[in-house]
C-alpha atoms as a PDB file:
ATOM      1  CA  UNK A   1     235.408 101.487 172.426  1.00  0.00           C
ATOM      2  CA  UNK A   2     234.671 100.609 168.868  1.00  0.00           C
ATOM      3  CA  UNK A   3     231.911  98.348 169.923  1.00  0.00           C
ATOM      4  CA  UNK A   4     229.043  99.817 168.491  1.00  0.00           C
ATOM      5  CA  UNK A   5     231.023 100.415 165.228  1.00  0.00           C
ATOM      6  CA  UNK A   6     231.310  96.806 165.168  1.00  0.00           C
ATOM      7  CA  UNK A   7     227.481  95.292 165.862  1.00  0.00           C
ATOM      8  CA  UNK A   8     226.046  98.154 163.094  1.00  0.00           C
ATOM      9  CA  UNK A   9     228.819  97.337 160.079  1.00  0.00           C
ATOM     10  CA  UNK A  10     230.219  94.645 158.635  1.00  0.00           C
ATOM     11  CA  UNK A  11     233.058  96.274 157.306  1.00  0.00           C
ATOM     12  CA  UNK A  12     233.756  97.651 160.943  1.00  0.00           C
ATOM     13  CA  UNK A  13     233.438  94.044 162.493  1.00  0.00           C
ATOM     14  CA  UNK A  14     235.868  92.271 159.525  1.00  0.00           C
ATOM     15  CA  UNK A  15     238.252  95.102 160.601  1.00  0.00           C
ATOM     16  CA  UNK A  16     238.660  93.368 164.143  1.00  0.00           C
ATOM     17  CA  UNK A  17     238.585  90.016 163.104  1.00  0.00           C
ATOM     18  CA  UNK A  18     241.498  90.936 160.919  1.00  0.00           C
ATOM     19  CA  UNK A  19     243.375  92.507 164.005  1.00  0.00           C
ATOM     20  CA  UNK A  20     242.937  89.557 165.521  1.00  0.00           C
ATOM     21  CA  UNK A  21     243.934  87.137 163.151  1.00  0.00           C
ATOM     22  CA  UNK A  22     246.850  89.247 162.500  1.00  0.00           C
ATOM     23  CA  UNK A  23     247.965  88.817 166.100  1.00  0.00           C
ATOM     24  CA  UNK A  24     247.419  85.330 166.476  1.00  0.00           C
ATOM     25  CA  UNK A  25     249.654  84.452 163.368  1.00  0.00           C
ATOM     26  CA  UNK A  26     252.551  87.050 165.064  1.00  0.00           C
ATOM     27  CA  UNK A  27     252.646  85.403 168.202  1.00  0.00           C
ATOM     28  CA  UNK A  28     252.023  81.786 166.387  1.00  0.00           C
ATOM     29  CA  UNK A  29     254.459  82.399 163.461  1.00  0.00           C
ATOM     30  CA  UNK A  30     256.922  84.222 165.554  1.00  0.00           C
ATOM     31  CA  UNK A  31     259.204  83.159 168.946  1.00  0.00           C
ATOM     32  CA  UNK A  32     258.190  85.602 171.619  1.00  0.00           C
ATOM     33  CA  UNK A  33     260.807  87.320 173.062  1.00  0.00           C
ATOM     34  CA  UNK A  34     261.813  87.956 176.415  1.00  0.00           C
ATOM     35  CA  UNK A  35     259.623  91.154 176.180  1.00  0.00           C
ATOM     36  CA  UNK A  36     256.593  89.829 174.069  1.00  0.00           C
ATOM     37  CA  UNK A  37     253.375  88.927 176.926  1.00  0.00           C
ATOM     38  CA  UNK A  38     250.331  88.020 175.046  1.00  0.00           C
ATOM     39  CA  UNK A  39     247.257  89.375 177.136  1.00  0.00           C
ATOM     40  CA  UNK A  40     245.671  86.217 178.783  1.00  0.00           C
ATOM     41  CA  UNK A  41     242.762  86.084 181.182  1.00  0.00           C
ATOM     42  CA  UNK A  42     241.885  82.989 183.337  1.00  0.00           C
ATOM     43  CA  UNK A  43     244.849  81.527 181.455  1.00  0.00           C
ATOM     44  CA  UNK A  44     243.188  81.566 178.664  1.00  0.00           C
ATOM     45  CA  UNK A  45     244.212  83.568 175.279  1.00  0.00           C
ATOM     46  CA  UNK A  46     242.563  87.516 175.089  1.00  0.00           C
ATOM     47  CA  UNK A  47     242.125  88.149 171.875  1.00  0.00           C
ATOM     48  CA  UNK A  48     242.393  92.597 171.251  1.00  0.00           C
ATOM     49  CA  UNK A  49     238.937  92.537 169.837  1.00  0.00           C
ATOM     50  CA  UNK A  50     237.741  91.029 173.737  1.00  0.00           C
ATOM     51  CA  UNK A  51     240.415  93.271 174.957  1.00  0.00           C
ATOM     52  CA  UNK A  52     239.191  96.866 173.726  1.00  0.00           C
ATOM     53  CA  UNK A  53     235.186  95.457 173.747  1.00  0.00           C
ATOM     54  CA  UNK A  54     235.710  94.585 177.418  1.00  0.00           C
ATOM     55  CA  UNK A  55     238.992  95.245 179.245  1.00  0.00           C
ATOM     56  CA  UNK A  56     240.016  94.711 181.444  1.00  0.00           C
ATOM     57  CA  UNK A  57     241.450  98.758 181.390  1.00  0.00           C
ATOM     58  CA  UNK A  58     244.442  97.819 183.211  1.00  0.00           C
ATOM     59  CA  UNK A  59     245.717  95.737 180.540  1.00  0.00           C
ATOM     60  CA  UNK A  60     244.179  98.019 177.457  1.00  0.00           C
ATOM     61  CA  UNK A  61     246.257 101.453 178.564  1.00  0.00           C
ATOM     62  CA  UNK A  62     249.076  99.593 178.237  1.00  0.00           C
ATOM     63  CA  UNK A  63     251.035 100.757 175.359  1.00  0.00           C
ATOM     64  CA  UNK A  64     251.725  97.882 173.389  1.00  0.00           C
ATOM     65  CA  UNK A  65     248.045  97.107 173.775  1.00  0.00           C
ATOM     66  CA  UNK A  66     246.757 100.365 173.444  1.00  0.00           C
ATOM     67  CA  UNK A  67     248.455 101.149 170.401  1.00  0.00           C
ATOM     68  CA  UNK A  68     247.114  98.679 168.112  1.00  0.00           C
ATOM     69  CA  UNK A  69     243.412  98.816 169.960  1.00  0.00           C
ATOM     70  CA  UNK A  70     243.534 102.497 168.864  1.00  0.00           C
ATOM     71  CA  UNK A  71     244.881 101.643 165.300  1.00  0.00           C
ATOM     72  CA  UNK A  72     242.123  99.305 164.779  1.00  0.00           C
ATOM     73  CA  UNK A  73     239.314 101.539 166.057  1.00  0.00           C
ATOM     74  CA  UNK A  74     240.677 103.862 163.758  1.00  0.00           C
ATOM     75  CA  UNK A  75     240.742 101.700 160.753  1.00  0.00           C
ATOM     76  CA  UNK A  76     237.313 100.546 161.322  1.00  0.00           C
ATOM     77  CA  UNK A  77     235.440 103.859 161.045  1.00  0.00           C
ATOM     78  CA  UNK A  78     237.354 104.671 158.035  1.00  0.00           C
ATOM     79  CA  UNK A  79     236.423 101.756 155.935  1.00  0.00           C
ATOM     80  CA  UNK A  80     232.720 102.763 157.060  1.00  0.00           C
ATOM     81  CA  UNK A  81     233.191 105.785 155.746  1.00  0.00           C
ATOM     82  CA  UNK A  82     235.143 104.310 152.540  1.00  0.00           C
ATOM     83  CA  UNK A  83     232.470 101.583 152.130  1.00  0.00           C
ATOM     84  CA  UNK A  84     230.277 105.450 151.605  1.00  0.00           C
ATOM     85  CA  UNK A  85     232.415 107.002 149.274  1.00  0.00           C
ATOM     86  CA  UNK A  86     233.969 109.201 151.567  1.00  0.00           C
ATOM     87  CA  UNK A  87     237.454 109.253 150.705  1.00  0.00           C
ATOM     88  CA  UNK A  88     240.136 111.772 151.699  1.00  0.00           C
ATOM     89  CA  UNK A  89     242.516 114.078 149.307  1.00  0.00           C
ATOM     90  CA  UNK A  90     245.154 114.100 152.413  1.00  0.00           C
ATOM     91  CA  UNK A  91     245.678 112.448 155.704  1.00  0.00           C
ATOM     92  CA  UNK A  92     247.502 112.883 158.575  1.00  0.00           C
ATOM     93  CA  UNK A  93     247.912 111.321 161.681  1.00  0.00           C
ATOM     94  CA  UNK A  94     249.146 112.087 165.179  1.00  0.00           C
ATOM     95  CA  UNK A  95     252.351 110.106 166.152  1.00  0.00           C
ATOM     96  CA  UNK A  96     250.467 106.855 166.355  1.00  0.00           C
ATOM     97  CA  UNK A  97     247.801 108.318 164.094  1.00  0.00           C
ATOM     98  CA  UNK A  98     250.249 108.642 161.545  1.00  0.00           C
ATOM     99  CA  UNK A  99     250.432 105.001 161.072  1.00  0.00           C
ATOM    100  CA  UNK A 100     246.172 104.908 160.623  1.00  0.00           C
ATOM    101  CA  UNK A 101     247.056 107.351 157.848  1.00  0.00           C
ATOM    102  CA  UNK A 102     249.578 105.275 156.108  1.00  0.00           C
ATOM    103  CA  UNK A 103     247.125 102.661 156.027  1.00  0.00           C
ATOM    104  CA  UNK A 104     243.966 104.515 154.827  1.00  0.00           C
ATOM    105  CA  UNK A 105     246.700 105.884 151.939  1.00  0.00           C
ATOM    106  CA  UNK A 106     247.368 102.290 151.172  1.00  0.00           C
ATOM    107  CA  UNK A 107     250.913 102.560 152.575  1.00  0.00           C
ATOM    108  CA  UNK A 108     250.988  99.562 154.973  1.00  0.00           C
ATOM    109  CA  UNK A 109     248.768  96.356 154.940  1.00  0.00           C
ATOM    110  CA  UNK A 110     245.840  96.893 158.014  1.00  0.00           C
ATOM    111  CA  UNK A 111     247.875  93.354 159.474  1.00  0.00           C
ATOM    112  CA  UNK A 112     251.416  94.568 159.013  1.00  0.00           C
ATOM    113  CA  UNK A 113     250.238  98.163 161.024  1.00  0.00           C
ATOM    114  CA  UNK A 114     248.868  96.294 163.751  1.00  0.00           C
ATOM    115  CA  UNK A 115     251.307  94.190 164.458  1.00  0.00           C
ATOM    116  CA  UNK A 116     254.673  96.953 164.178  1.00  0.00           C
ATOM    117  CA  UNK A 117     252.445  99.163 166.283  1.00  0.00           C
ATOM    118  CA  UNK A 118     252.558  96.300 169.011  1.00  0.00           C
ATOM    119  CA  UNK A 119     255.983  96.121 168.924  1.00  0.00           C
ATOM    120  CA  UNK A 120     256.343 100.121 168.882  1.00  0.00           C
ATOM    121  CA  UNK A 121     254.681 100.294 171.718  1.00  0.00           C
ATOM    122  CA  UNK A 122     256.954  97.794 173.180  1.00  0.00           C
ATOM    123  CA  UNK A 123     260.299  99.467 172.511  1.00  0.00           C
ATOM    124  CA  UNK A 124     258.541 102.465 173.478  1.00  0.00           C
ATOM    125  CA  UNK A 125     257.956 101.254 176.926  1.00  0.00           C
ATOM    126  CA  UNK A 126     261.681  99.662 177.458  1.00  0.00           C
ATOM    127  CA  UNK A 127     263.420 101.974 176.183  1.00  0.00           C
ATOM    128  CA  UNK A 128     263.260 104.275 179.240  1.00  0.00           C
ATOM    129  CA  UNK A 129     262.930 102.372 182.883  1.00  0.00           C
ATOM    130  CA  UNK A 130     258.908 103.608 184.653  1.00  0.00           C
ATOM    131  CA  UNK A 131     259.428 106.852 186.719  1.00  0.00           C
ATOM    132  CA  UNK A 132     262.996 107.650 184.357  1.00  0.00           C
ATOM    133  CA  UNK A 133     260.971 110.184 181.844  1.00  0.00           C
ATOM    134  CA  UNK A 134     258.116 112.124 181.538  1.00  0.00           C
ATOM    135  CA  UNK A 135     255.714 114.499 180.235  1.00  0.00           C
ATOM    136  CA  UNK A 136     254.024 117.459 180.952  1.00  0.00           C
ATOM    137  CA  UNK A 137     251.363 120.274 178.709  1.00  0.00           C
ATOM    138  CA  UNK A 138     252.591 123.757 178.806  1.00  0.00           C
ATOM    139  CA  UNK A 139     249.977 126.240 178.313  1.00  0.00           C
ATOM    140  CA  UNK A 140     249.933 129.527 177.211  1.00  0.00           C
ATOM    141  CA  UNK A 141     254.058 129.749 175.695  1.00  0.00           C
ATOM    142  CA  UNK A 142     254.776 129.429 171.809  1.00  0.00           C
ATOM    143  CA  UNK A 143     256.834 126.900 171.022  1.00  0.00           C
ATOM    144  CA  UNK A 144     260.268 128.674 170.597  1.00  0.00           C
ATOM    145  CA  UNK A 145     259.704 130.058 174.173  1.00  0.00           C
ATOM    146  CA  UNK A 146     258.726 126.444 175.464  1.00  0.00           C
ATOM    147  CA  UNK A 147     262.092 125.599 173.733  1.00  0.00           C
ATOM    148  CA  UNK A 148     264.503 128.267 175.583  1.00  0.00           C
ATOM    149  CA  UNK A 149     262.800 126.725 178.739  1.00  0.00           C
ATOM    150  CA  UNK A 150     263.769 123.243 177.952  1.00  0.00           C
ATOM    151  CA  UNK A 151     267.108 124.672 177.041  1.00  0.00           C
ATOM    152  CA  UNK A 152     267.602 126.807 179.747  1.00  0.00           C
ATOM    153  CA  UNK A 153     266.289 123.760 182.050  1.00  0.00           C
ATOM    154  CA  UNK A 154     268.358 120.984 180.674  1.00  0.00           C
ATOM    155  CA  UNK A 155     271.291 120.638 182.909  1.00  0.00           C
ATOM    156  CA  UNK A 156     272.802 118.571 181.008  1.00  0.00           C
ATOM    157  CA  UNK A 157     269.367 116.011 180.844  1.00  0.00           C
ATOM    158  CA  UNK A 158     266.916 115.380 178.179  1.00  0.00           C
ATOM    159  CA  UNK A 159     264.139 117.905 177.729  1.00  0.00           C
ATOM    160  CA  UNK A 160     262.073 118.830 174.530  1.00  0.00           C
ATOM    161  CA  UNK A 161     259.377 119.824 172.678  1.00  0.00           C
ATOM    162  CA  UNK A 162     257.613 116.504 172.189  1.00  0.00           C
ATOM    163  CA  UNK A 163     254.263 117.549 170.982  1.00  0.00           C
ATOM    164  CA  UNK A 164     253.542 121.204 169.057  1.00  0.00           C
ATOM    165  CA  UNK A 165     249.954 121.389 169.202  1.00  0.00           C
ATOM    166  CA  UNK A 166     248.752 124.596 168.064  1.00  0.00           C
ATOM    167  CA  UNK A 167     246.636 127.141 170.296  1.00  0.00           C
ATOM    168  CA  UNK A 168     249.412 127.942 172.463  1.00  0.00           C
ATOM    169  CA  UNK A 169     249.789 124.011 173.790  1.00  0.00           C
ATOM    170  CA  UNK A 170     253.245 122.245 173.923  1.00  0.00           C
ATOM    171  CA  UNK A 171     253.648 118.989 175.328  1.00  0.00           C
ATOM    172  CA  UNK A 172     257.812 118.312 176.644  1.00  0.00           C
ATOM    173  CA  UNK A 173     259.344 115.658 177.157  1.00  0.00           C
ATOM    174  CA  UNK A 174     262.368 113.934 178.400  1.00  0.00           C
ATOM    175  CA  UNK A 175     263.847 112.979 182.101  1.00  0.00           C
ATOM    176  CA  UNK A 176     261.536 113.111 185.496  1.00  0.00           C
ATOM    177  CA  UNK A 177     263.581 115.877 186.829  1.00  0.00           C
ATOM    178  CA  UNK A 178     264.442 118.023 183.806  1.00  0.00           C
ATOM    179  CA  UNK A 179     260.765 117.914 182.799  1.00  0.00           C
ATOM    180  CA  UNK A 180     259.905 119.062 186.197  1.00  0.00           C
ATOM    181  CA  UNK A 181     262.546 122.261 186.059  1.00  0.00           C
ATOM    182  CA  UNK A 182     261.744 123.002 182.493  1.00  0.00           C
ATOM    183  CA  UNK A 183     257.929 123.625 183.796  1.00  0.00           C
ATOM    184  CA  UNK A 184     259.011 125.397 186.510  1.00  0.00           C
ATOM    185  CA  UNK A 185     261.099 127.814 183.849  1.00  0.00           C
ATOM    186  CA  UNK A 186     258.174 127.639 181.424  1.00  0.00           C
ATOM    187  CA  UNK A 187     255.849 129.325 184.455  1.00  0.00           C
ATOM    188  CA  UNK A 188     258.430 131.936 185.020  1.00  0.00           C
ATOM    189  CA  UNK A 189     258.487 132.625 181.266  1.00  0.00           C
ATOM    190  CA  UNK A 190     254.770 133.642 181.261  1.00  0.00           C
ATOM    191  CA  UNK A 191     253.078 130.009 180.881  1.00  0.00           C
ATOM    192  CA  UNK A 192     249.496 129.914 182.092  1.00  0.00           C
ATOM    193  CA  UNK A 193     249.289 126.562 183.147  1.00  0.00           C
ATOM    194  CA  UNK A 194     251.656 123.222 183.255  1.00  0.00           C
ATOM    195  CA  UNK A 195     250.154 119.861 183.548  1.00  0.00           C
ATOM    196  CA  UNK A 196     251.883 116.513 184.125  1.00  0.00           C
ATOM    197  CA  UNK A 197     250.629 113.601 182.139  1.00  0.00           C
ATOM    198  CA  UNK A 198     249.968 110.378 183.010  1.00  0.00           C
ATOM    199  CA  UNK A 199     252.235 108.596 180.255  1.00  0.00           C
ATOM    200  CA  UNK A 200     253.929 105.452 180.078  1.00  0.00           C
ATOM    201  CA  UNK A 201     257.233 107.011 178.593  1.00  0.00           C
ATOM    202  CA  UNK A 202     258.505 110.045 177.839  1.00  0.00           C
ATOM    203  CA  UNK A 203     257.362 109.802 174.043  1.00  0.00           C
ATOM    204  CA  UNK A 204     259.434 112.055 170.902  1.00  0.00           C
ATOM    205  CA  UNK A 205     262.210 112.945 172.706  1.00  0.00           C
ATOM    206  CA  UNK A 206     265.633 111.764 171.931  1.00  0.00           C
ATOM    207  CA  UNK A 207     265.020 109.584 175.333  1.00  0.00           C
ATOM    208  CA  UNK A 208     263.426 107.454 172.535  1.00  0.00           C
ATOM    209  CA  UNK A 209     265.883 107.111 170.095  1.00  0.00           C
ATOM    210  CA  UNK A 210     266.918 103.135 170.784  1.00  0.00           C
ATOM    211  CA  UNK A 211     263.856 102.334 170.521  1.00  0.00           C
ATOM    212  CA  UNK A 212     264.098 103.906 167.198  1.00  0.00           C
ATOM    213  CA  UNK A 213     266.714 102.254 166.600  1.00  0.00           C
ATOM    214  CA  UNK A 214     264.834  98.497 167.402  1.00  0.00           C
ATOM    215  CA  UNK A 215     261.756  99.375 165.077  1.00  0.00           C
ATOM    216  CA  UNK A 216     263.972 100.761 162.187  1.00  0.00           C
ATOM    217  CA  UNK A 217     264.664  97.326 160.517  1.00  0.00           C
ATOM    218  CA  UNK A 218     261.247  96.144 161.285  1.00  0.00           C
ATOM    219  CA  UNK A 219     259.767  99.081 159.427  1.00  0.00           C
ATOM    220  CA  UNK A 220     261.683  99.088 156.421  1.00  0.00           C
ATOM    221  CA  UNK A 221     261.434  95.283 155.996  1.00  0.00           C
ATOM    222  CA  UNK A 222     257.645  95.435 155.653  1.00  0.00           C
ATOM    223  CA  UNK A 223     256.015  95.668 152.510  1.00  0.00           C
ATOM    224  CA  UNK A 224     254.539  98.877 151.173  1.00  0.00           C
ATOM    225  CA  UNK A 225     252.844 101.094 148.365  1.00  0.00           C
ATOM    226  CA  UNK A 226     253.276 104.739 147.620  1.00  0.00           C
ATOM    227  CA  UNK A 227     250.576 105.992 148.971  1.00  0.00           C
ATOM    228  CA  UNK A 228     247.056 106.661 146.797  1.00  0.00           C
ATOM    229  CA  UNK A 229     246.995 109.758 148.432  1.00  0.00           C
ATOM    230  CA  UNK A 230     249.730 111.914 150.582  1.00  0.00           C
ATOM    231  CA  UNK A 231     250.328 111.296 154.027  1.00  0.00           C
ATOM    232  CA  UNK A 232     251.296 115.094 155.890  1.00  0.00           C
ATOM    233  CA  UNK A 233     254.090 113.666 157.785  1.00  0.00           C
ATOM    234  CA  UNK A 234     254.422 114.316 161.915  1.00  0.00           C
ATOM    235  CA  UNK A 235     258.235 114.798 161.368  1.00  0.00           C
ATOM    236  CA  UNK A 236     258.359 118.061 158.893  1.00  0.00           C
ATOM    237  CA  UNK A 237     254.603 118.577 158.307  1.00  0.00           C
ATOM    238  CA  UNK A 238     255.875 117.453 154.375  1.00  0.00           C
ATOM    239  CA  UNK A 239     253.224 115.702 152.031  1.00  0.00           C
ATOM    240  CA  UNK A 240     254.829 112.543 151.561  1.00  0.00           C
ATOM    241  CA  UNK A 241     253.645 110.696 148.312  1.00  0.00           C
ATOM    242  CA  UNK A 242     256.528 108.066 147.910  1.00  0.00           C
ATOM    243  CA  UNK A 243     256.687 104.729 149.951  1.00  0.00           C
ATOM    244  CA  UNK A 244     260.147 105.547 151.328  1.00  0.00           C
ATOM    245  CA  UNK A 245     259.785 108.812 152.136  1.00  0.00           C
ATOM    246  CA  UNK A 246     256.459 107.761 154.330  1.00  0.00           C
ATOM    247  CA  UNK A 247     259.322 104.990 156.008  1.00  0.00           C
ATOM    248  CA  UNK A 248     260.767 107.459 156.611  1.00  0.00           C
ATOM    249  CA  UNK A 249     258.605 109.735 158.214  1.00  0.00           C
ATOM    250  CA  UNK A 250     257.631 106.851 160.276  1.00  0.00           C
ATOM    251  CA  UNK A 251     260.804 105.740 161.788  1.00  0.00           C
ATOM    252  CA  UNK A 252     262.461 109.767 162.640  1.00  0.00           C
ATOM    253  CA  UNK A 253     258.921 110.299 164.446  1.00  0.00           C
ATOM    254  CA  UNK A 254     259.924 108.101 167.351  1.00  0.00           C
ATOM    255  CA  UNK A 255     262.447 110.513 168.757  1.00  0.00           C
ATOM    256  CA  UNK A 256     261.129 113.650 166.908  1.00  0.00           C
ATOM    257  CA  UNK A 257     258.556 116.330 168.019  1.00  0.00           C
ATOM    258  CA  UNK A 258     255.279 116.024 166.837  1.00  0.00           C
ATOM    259  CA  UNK A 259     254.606 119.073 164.834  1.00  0.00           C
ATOM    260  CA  UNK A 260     250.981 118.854 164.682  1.00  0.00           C
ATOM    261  CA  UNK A 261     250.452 122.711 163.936  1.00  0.00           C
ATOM    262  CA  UNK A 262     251.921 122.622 160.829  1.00  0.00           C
ATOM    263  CA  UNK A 263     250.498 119.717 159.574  1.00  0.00           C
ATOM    264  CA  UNK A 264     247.383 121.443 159.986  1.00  0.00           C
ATOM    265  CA  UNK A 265     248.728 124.463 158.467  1.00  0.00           C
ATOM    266  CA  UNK A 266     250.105 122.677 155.149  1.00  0.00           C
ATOM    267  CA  UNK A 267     246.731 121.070 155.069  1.00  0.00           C
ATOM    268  CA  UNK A 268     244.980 124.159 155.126  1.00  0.00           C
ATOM    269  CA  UNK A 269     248.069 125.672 152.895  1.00  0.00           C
ATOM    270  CA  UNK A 270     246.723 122.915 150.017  1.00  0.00           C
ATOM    271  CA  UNK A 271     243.115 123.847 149.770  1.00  0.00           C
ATOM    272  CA  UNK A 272     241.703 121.409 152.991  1.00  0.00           C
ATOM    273  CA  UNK A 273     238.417 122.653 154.660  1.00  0.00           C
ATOM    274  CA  UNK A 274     237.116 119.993 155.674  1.00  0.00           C
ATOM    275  CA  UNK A 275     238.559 117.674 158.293  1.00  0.00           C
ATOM    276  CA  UNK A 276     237.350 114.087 159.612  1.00  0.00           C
ATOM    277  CA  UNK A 277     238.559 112.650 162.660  1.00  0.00           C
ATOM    278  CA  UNK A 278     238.203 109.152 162.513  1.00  0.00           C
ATOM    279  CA  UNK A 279     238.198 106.584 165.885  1.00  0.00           C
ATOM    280  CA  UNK A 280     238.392 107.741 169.352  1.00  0.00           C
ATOM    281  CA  UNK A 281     238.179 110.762 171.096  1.00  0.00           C
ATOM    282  CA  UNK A 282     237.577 114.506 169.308  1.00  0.00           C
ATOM    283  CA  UNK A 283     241.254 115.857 170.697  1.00  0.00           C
ATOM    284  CA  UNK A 284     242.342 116.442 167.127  1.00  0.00           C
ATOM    285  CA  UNK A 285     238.801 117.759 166.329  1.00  0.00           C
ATOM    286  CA  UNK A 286     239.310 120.743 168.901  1.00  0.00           C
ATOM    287  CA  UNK A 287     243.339 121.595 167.789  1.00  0.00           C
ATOM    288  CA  UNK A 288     241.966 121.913 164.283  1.00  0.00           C
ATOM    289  CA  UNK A 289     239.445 124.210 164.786  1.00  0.00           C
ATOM    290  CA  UNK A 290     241.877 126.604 167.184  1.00  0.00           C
ATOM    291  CA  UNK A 291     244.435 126.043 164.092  1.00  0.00           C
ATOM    292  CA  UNK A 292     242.482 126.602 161.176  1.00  0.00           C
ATOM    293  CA  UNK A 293     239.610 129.071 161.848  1.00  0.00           C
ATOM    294  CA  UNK A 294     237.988 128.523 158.535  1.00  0.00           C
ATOM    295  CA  UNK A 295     237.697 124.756 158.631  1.00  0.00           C
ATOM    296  CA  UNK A 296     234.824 122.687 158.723  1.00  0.00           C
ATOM    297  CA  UNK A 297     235.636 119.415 161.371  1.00  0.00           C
ATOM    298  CA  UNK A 298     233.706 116.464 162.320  1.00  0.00           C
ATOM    299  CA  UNK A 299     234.202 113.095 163.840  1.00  0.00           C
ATOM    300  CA  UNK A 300     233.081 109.756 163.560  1.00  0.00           C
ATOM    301  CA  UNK A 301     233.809 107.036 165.743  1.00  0.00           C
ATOM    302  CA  UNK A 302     230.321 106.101 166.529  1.00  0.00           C
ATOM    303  CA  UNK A 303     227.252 104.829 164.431  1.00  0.00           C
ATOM    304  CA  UNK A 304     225.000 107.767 165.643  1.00  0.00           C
ATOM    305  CA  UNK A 305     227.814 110.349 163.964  1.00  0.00           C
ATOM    306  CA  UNK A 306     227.659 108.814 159.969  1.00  0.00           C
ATOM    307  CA  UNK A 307     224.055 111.234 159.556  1.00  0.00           C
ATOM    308  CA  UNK A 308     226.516 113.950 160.757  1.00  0.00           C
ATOM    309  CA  UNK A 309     229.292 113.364 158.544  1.00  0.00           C
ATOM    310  CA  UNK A 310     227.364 112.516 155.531  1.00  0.00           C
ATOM    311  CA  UNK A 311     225.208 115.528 155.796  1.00  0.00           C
ATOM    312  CA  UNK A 312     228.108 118.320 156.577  1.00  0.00           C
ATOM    313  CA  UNK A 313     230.285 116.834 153.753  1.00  0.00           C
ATOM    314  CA  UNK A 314     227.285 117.151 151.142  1.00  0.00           C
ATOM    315  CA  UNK A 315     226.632 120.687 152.181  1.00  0.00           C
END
């Protein structure tokens, strides 16, 4: 992953480097916690740049190493396309995507992003105990239907709308068991499919909410820009074009849905038609096209995609 971007840009390979230094000087600069496990190998140091290049997988899906690695592939491809002249009028991110926005809009320093996503993904992972919370896709339900079936499921647990993807796809969230009866309610409310996810924590759901709570402080103590350009927020699908209101966004996006469809529908709402998803993976690629018929979408994570991008852009 990112790899290639890497050996056929300089901009791209500067991009990991930076990760990395920004790492280093966190764990150097910083007393670990009781929590904080750099990666090492052999007992020797792995830096993320080894880490996402080589693996081993086992120790890249884990969140607070795959939510940086992701970030940074992310980054990279946009300053290729930057370093081009291809610069956005919006962006917008999904959950951790939102944070690549932020920095593409000038927000957040590249170093500060990478190193609060590391310690997201940490208070992700701790705030719920492995096996407490899950996830699962319903398919097929709107979202205010998937909602009575959380409700309706609850029993007193946590269960909720974690993810609103557009196209008839809801991801929930929220407790082992009330996850399990809300897709059982969900099928018996017309749902086509449910699908259990292979997650690390049950993510936006108010299961969430100390951790939260732990990256609050962090967030708002970093320094930041209003953004160059505005960053369609996960929380409220809101164009946010002030530093603190991006904060903002940021922090309530922990333990709040993902409301993907209307981001895509206030981007299309301000004029967007074109739409370039940058770093791994097309997902957001294929929920823009279902949610926006008329737009034009392409991705680049990948030398061999710049022709691509360059060429349906111009036309």
């Amino acid at each position: 992953m990112g790899r290639a971007l890497a050996d056929a840009f300089p901009e791209a390979h500067a991009t990991f480097d930076e990760a990395d230094a920004a790492l280093a000087e966190s764990e150097s600069g910083d007393a670990p916690t009781h929590n904080e496990t750099p990666v090492r190998e052999s007992g020797q140091h792995l830096t993320l740049t080894r880490l996402i290049f080589e693996g081993p997988e086992d120790q890249l899906v884990l969140t607070q190493n795959a939510q940086p690695a992701i970030l940074t592939v992310s980054i990279a491809a946009y300053r290729v396309l930057a370093s081009r002249g291809i610069e956005p009028a919006f962006v917008a991110g999904h959950s951790l995507g939102e944070y690549s926005a932020n920095v593409a809009a000038e927000t957040l320093e590249f170093a500060d992003a990478v190193r609060i996503v590391r310690r997201r993904g940490q208070y992700m992972q701790e705030a719920v105990p492995v096996g407490a919370g899950s996830m699962a896709a319903i398919l097929g339900l709107d979202a205010d239907t998937v909602t009575r079936a959380c409700e309706e499921a609850a029993d007193g647990e946590v269960v909720s709308p974690a993810n609103i993807n557009g196209a008839g796809q809801v991801v929930i969230a929220g407790t082992t068991a009330a996850v399990q009866r809300a897709g059982e309610r969900a099928k018996a409310l017309g749902a086509r499919r449910v699908i259990p996810l292979a997650v690390s924590a049950p993510f936006h759901c108010a299961l969430l909410k100390p951790a939260e709570q732990r990256l609050e402080p962090e967030l708002r103590a970093l320094r930041v820009r209003d953004p160059r350009v505005p960053v369609v927020a996960n929380v409220d699908a809101e164009p946010k074009r002030d530093a603190a209101s991006a904060i903002d966004a940021l922090v309530k996006q922990v333990s709040a849905p993902v409301r993907w469809e209307q981001v895509v529908r206030r981007l299309a709402s301000e004029g967007v038609t074109n739409y370039v998803e940058v770093g791994p993976g097309t997902v957001l690629s294929g929920l823009v096209k279902k949610i926006h018929k008329d737009a034009r979408v392409f991705n680049f994570a990948a030398p061999d995609d710049l022709a691509a991008v360059e060429e349906g852009l111009r036309a």
